[in-house]
Protein backbone atom coordinates (compact mmCIF):
# COMPACT_ATOMS: atom_id res chain seq x y z
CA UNK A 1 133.91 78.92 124.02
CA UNK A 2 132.15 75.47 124.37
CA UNK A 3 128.64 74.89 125.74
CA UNK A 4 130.43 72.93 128.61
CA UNK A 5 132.57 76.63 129.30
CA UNK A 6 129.07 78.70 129.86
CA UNK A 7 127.61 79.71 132.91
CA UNK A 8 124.84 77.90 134.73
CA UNK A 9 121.12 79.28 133.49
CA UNK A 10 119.16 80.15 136.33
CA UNK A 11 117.26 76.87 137.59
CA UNK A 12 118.82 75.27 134.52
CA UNK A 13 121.44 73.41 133.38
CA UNK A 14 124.58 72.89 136.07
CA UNK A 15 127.40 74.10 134.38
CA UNK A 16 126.21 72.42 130.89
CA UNK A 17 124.13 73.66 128.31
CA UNK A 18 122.23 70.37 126.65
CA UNK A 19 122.65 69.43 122.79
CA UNK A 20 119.01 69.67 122.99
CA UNK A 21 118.66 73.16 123.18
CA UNK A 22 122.29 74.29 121.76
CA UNK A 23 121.30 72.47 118.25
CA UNK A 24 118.28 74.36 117.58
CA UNK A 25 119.42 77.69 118.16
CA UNK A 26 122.54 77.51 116.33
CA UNK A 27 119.94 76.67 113.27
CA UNK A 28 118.27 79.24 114.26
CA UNK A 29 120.63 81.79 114.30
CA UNK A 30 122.28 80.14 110.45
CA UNK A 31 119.14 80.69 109.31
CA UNK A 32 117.75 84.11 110.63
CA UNK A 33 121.50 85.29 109.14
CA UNK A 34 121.26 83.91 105.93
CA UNK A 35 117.69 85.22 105.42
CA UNK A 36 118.82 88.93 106.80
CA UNK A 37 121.73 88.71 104.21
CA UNK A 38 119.61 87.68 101.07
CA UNK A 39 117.09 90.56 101.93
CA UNK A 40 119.61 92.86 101.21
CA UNK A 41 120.77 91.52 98.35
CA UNK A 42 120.10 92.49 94.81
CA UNK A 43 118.90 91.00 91.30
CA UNK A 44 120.11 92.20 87.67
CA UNK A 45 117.78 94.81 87.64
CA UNK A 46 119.11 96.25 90.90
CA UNK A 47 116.01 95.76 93.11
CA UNK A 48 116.74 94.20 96.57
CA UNK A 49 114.67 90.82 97.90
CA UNK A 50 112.50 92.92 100.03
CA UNK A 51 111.37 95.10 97.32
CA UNK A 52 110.39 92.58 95.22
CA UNK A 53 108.83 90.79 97.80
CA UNK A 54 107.14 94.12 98.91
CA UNK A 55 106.06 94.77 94.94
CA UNK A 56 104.72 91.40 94.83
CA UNK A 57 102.00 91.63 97.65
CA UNK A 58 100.71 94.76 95.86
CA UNK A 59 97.27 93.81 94.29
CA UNK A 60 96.89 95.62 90.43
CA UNK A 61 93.80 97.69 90.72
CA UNK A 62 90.63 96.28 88.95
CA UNK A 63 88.78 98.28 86.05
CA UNK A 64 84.92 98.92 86.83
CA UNK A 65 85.50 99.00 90.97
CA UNK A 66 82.91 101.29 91.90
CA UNK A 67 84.51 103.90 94.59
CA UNK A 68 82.75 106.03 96.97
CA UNK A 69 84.67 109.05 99.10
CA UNK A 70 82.58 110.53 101.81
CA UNK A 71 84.06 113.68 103.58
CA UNK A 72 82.67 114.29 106.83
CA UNK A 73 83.33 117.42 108.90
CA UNK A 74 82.45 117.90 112.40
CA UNK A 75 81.95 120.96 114.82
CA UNK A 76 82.23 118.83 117.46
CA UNK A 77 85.03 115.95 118.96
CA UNK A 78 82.19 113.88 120.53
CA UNK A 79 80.00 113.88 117.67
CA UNK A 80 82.97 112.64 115.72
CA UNK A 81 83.90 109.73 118.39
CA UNK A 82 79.51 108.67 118.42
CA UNK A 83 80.38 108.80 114.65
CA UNK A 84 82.98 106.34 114.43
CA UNK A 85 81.18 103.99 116.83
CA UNK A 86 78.32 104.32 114.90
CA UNK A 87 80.15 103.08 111.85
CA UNK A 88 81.96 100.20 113.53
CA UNK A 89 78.28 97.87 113.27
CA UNK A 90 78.33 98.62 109.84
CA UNK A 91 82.19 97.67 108.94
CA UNK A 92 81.47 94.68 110.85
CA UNK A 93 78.62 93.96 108.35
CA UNK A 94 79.73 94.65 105.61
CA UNK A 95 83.05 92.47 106.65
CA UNK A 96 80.89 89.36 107.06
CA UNK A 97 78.50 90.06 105.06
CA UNK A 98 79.30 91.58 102.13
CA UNK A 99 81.33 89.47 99.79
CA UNK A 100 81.23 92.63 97.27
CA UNK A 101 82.32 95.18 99.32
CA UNK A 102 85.77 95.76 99.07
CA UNK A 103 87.47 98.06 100.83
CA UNK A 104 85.93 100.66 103.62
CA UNK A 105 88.50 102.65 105.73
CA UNK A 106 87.49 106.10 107.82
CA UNK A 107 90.53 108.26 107.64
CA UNK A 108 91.07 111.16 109.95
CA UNK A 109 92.82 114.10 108.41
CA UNK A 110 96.43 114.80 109.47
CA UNK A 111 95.78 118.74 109.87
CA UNK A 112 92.20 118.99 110.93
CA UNK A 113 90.98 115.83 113.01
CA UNK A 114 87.57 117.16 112.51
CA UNK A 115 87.55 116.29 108.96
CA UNK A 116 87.49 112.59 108.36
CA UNK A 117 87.00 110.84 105.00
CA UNK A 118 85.50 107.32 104.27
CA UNK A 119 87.05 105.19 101.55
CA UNK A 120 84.51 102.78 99.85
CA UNK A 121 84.70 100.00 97.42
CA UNK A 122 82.70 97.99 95.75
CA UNK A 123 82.71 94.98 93.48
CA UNK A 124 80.19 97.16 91.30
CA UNK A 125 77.96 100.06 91.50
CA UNK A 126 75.01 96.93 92.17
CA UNK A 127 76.94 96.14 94.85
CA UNK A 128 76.99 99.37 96.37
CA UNK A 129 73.72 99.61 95.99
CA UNK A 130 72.83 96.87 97.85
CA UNK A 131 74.76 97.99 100.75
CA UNK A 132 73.13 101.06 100.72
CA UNK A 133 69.82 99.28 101.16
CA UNK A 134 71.81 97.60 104.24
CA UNK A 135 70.01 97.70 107.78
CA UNK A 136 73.03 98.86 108.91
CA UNK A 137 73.20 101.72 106.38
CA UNK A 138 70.04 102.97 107.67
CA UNK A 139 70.70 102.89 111.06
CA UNK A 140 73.88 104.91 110.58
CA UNK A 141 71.69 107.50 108.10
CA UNK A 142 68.94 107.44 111.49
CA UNK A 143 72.02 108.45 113.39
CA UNK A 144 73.35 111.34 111.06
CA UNK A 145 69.97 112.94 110.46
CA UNK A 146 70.29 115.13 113.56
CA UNK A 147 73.91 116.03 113.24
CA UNK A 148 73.29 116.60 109.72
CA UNK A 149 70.34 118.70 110.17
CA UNK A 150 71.41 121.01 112.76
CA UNK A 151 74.38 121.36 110.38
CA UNK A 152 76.97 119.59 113.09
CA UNK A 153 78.54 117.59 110.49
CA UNK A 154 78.72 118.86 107.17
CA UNK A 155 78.76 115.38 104.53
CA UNK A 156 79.88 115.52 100.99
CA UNK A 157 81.04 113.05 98.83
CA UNK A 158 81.54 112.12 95.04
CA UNK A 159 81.32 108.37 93.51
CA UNK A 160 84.21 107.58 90.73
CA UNK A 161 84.62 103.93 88.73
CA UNK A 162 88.59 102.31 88.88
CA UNK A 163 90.59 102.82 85.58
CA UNK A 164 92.79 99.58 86.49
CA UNK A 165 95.68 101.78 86.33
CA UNK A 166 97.66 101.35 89.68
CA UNK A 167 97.42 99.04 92.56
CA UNK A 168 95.43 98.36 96.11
């Protein structure tokens, strides 16, 4: 079939498709199947291109991070929802503001999405430190005290230091 052999594009091209627009997507479509066909392809060891590709992005975890997990358990669904818009201020903060906080991710558990669990990182156990001291820490804390105290969340939460042995 020849571009000159294909049907008229809507309020396009009468009865010819252009070079201009037949050239580039022939390149495109060389090159989108070439790049599907290496990704499939192995090395000597027997990984594919993806995998390595995939095991490259991984990060090697660093010795000393200071971690912090917070489990959080609520009796009720809207105290959980005030919760997690309570914490979104403080992400933001610690986002832009803190060069030393690493990671921090609220999980919800998969079997009870009452329980929800806060993954923290930290440069150093300085670091956290300092974002404990945060204004935005203490306005979350304000927020908790009555939940907390009328025992409608239930917090617990243990601090550990990285080994280096794994990946982020």
């Amino acid at each position: 079939m020849t571009a000159s052999s294909l049907p008229a594009v809507a309020g396009g091209f009468s009865g010819r498709l252009r070079p201009i627009f037949v050239i580039p997507a022939a390149i495109m479509l060389i090159l989108f199947i070439t790049y599907a066909s290496e990704m499939g392809k192995s090395n000597n060891e027997g990984t594919t291109v993806m995998e390595a590709t995939k095991e490259q992005s991984r990060t090697p975890a660093s010795p000393g991070v200071f971690v912090l997990l917070v489990n959080l358990e609520f009796k009720e669904k809207t105290d959980l929802q005030d919760f997690i818009q309570w914490m979104e201020p403080m992400i933001e903060n610690a986002r832009r503001n803190e060069i030393d906080t690493l990671t921090y991710e609220i999980a919800i558990s998969d079997d009870n999405p009452m329980k929800v669990v806060i993954l923290e990182r930290f440069s150093s156990k300085e670091a956290y430190l300092k974002h404990k001291r945060s204004a935005s820490a203490d306005r979350l804390r304000e927020n908790l005290a009555p939940l907390r105290d009328s025992k409608a969340v239930i917090v617990t939460g243990q601090s550990y230091t990285q080994t280096g042995k794994g990946f982020v």
